[in-house]
Every structure is written in structure tokens, then in C-alpha cells.
N, C-alpha and C. Protein backbone atom coordinates (compact mmCIF):
# COMPACT_ATOMS: atom_id res chain seq x y z
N UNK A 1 73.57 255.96 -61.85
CA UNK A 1 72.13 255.99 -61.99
C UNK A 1 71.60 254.60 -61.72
N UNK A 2 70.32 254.34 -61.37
CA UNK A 2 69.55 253.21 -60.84
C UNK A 2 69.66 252.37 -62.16
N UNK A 3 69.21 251.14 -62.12
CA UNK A 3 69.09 250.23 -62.92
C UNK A 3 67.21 249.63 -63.08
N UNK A 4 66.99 249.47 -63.67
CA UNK A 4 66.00 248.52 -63.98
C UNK A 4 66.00 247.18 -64.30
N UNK A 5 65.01 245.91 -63.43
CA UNK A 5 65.35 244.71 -64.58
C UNK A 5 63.99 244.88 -65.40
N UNK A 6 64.82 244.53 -66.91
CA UNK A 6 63.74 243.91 -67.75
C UNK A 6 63.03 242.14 -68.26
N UNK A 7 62.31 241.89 -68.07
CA UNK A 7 62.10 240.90 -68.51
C UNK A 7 61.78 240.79 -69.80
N UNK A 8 62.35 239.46 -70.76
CA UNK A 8 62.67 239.07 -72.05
C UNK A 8 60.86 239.04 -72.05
N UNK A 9 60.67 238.93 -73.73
CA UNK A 9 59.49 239.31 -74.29
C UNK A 9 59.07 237.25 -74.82
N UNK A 10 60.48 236.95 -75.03
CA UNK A 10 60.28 235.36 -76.04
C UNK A 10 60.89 234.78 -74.70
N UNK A 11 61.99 234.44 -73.86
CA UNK A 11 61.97 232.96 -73.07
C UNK A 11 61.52 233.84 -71.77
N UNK A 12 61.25 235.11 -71.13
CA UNK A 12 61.24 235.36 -70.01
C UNK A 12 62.21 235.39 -69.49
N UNK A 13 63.75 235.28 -69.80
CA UNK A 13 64.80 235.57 -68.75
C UNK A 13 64.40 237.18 -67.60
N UNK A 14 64.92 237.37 -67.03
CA UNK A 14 65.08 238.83 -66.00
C UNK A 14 66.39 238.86 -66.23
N UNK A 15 67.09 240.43 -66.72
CA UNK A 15 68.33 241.27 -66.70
C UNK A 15 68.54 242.02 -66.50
N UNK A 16 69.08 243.15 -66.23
CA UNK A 16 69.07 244.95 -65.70
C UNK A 16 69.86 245.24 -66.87
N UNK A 17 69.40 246.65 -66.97
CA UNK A 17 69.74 247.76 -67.45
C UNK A 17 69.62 249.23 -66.87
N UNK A 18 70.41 249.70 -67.59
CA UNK A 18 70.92 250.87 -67.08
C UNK A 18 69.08 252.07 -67.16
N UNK A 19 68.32 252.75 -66.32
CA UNK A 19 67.27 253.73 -66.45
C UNK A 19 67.77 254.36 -67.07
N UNK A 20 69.01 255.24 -67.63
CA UNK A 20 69.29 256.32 -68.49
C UNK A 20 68.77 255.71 -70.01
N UNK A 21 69.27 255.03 -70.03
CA UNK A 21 69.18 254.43 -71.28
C UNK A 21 68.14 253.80 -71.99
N UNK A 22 67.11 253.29 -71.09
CA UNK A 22 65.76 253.01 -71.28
C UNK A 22 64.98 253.73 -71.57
N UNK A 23 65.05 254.44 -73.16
CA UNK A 23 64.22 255.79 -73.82
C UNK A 23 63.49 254.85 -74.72
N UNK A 24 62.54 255.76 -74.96
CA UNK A 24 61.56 255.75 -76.60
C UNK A 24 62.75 255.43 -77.57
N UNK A 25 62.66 254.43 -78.48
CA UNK A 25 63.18 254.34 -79.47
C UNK A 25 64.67 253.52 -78.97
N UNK A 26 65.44 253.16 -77.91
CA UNK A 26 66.15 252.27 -77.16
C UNK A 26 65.98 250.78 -77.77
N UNK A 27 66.96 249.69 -77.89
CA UNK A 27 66.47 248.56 -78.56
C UNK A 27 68.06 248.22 -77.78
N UNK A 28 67.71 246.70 -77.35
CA UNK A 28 68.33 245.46 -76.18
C UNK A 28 68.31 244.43 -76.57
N UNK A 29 69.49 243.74 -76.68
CA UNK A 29 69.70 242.38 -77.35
C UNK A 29 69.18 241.44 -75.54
N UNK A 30 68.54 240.18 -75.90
CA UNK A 30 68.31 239.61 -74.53
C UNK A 30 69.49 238.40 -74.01
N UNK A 31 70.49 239.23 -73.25
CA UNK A 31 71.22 238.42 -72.91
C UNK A 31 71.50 236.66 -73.30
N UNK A 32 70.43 236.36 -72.95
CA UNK A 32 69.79 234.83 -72.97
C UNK A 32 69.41 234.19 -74.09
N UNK A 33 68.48 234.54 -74.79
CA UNK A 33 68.29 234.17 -76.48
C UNK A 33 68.63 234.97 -77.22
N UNK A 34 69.35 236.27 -77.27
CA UNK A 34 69.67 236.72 -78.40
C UNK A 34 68.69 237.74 -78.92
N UNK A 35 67.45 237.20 -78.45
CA UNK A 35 66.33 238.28 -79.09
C UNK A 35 66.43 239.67 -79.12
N UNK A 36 66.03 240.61 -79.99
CA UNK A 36 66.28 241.96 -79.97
C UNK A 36 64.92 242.29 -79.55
N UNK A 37 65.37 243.37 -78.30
CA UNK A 37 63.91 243.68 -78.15
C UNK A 37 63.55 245.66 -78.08
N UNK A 38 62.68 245.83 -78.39
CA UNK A 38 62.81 247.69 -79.10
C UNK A 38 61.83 247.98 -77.73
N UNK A 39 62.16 249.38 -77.16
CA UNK A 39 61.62 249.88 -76.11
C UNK A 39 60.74 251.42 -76.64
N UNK A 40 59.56 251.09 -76.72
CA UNK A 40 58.87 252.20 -77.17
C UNK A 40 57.77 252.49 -76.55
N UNK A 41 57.03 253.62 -75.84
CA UNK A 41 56.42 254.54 -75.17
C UNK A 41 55.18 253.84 -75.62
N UNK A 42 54.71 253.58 -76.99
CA UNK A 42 53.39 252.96 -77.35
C UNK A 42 53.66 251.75 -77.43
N UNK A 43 54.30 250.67 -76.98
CA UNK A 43 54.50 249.23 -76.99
C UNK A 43 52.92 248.68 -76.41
N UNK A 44 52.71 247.81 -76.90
CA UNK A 44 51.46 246.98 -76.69
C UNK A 44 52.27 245.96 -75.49
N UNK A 45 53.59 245.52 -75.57
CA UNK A 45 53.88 244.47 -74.55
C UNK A 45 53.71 244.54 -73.18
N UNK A 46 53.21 244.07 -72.17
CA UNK A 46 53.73 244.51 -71.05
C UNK A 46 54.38 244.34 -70.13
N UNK A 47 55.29 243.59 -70.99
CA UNK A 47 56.88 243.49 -69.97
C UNK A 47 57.70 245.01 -70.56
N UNK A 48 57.63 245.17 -72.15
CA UNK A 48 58.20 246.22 -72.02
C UNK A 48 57.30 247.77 -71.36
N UNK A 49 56.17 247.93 -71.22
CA UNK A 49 55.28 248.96 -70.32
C UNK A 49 56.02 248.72 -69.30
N UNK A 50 56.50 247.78 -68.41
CA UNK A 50 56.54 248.05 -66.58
C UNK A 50 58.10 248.13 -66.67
N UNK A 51 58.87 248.00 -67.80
CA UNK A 51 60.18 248.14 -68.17
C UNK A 51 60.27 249.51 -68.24
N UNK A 52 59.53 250.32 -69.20
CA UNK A 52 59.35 251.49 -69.11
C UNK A 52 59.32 252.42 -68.55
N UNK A 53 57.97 252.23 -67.64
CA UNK A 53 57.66 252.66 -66.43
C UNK A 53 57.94 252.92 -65.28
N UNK A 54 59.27 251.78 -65.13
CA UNK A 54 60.24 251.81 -64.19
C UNK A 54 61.04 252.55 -64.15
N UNK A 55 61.65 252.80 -65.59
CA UNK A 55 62.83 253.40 -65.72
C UNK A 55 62.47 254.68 -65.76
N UNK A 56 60.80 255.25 -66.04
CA UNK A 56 60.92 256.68 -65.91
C UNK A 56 60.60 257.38 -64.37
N UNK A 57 60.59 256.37 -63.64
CA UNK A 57 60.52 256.22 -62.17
C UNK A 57 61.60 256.23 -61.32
N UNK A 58 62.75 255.58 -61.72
CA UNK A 58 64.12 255.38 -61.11
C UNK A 58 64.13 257.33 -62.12
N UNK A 59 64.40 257.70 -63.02
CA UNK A 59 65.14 258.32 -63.60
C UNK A 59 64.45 259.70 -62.95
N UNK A 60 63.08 259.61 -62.15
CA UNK A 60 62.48 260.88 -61.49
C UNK A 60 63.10 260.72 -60.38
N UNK A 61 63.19 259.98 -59.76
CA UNK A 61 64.21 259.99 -58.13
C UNK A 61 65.79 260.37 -58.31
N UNK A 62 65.83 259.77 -59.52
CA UNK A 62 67.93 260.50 -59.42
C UNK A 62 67.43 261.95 -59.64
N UNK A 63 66.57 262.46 -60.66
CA UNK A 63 66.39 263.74 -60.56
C UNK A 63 66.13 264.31 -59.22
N UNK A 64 65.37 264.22 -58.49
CA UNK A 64 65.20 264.37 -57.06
C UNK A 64 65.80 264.86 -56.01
N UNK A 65 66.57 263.73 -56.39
CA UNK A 65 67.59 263.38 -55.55
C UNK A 65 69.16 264.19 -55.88
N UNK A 66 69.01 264.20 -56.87
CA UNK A 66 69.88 265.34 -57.30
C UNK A 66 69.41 266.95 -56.86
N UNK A 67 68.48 267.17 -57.31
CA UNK A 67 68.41 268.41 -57.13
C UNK A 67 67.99 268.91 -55.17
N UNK A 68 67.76 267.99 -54.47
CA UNK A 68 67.75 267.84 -53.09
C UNK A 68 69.20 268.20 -52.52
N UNK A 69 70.57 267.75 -53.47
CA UNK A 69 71.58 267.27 -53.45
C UNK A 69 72.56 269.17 -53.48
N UNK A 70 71.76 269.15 -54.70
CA UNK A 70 72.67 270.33 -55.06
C UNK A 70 71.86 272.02 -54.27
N UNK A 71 70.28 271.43 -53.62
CA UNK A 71 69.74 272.43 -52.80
C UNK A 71 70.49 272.15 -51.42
N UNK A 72 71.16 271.37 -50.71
CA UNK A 72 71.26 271.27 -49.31
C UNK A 72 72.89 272.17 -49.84
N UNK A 73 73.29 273.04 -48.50
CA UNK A 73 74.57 273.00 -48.37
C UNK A 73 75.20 272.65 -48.12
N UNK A 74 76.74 272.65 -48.43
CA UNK A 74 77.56 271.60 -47.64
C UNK A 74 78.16 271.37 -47.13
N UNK A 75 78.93 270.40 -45.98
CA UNK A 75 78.98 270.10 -44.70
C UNK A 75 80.57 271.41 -44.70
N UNK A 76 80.65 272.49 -43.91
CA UNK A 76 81.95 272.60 -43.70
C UNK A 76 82.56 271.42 -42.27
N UNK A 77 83.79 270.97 -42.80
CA UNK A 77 84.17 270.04 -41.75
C UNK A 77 85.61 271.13 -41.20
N UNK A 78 85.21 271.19 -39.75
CA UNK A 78 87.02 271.86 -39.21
C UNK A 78 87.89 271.21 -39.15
N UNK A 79 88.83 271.52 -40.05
CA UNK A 79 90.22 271.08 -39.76
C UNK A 79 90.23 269.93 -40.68
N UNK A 80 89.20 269.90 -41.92
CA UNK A 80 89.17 269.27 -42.92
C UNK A 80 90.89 268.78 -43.67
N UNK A 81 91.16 267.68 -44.53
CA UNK A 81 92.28 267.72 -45.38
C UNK A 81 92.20 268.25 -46.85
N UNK A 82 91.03 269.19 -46.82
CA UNK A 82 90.94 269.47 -48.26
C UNK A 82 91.71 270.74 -48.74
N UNK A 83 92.74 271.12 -47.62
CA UNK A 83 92.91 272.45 -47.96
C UNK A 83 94.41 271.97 -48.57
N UNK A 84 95.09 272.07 -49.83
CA UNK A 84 96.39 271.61 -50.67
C UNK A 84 97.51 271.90 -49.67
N UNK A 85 97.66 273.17 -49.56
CA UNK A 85 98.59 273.87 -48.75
C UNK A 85 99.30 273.21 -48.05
N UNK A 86 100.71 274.01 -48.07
CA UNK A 86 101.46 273.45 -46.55
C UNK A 86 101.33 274.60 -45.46
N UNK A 87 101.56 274.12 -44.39
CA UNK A 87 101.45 274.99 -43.37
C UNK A 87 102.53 274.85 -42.42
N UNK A 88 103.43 275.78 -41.85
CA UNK A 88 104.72 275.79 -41.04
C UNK A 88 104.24 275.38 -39.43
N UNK A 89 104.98 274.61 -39.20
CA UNK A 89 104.70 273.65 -37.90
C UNK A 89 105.50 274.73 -36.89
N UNK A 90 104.49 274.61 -35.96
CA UNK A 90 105.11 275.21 -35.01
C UNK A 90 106.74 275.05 -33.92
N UNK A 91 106.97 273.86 -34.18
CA UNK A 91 108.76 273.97 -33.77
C UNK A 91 109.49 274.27 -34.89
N UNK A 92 109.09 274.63 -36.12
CA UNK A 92 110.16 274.12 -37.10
C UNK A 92 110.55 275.54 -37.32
N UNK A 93 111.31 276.39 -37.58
CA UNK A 93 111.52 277.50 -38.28
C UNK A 93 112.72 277.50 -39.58
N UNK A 94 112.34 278.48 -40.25
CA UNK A 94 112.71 278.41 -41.28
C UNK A 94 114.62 279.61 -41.26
């Protein structure tokens, strides 16, 4: 899944995190100072809003993109190696 960066709330560092994980109620230590910082839907901050926002943005395209994924069919290839089997060679007899 996509990543998001967030930017720190106290020195401003930039770090990524994972979009799955960037929910309501989510809380991130900041790499850099240590600061704990809580990710919530009504946050007044707005580093954590475009933190947010992002991640429910990356997390609508994997959906997307998934389901684009699992609507297309898929490729038959001839003479593919996916088939386990052995198969008897034509000089060899048994």
C-alpha cells in the first residue's frame, strides 16, 4: 500500500508512513524529537488535516486499483510455466 509523508507538528521534520494505518484515533512517535503525535478526523492541526487527507486519498486509489485489478481478466500466456506437471518428451519412451 502507498505511503504518506507526514510532517512533525513541534520541529517540522517530514517522514512516511504507511496510508493503511493513518486512521481516526492512530497516534506516531516523530522519528526526530520523539514527539507523540495523535491522528484524528477533527484535528484542528494542519499538518495533521493534509496527513489525513492524503492517506484517505492514497487508500481510495489502492481501492481502485484493486478492484480495476480483480475486474480485468487475466492474461492467458501459451505455453506458460505455470502448469506443475511433467510431460513425456517426445524421443524419450518409457
Amino acid at each position: 500500500m502507498g505511503s504518506v509523508q507526514i510532517q512533525c507538528t513541534r520541529c517540522k521534520n517530514v517522514f512516511r508512513d504507511r496510508a493503511a494505518r493513518l486512521q481516526d484515533g492512530y497516534s506516531r512517535q516523530c522519528p526526530s524529537c520523539e514527539v507523540v503525535l495523535f491522528f484524528t478526523e477533527d484535528s484542528q492541526h494542519p499538518f495533521v488535516k493534509r496527513a489525513m487527507r492524503n492517506a484517505r486519498k492514497a487508500r481510495k486509489e489502492q481501492r481502485e486499483a484493486e478492484a480495476v485489478r480483480r475486474a480485468a481478466p487475466e492474461p492467458r500466456l501459451a505455453g506458460s510455466r505455470s502448469f506443475a506437471g511433467r510431460t513425456q518428451s517426445a524421443g524419450r519412451e518409457d
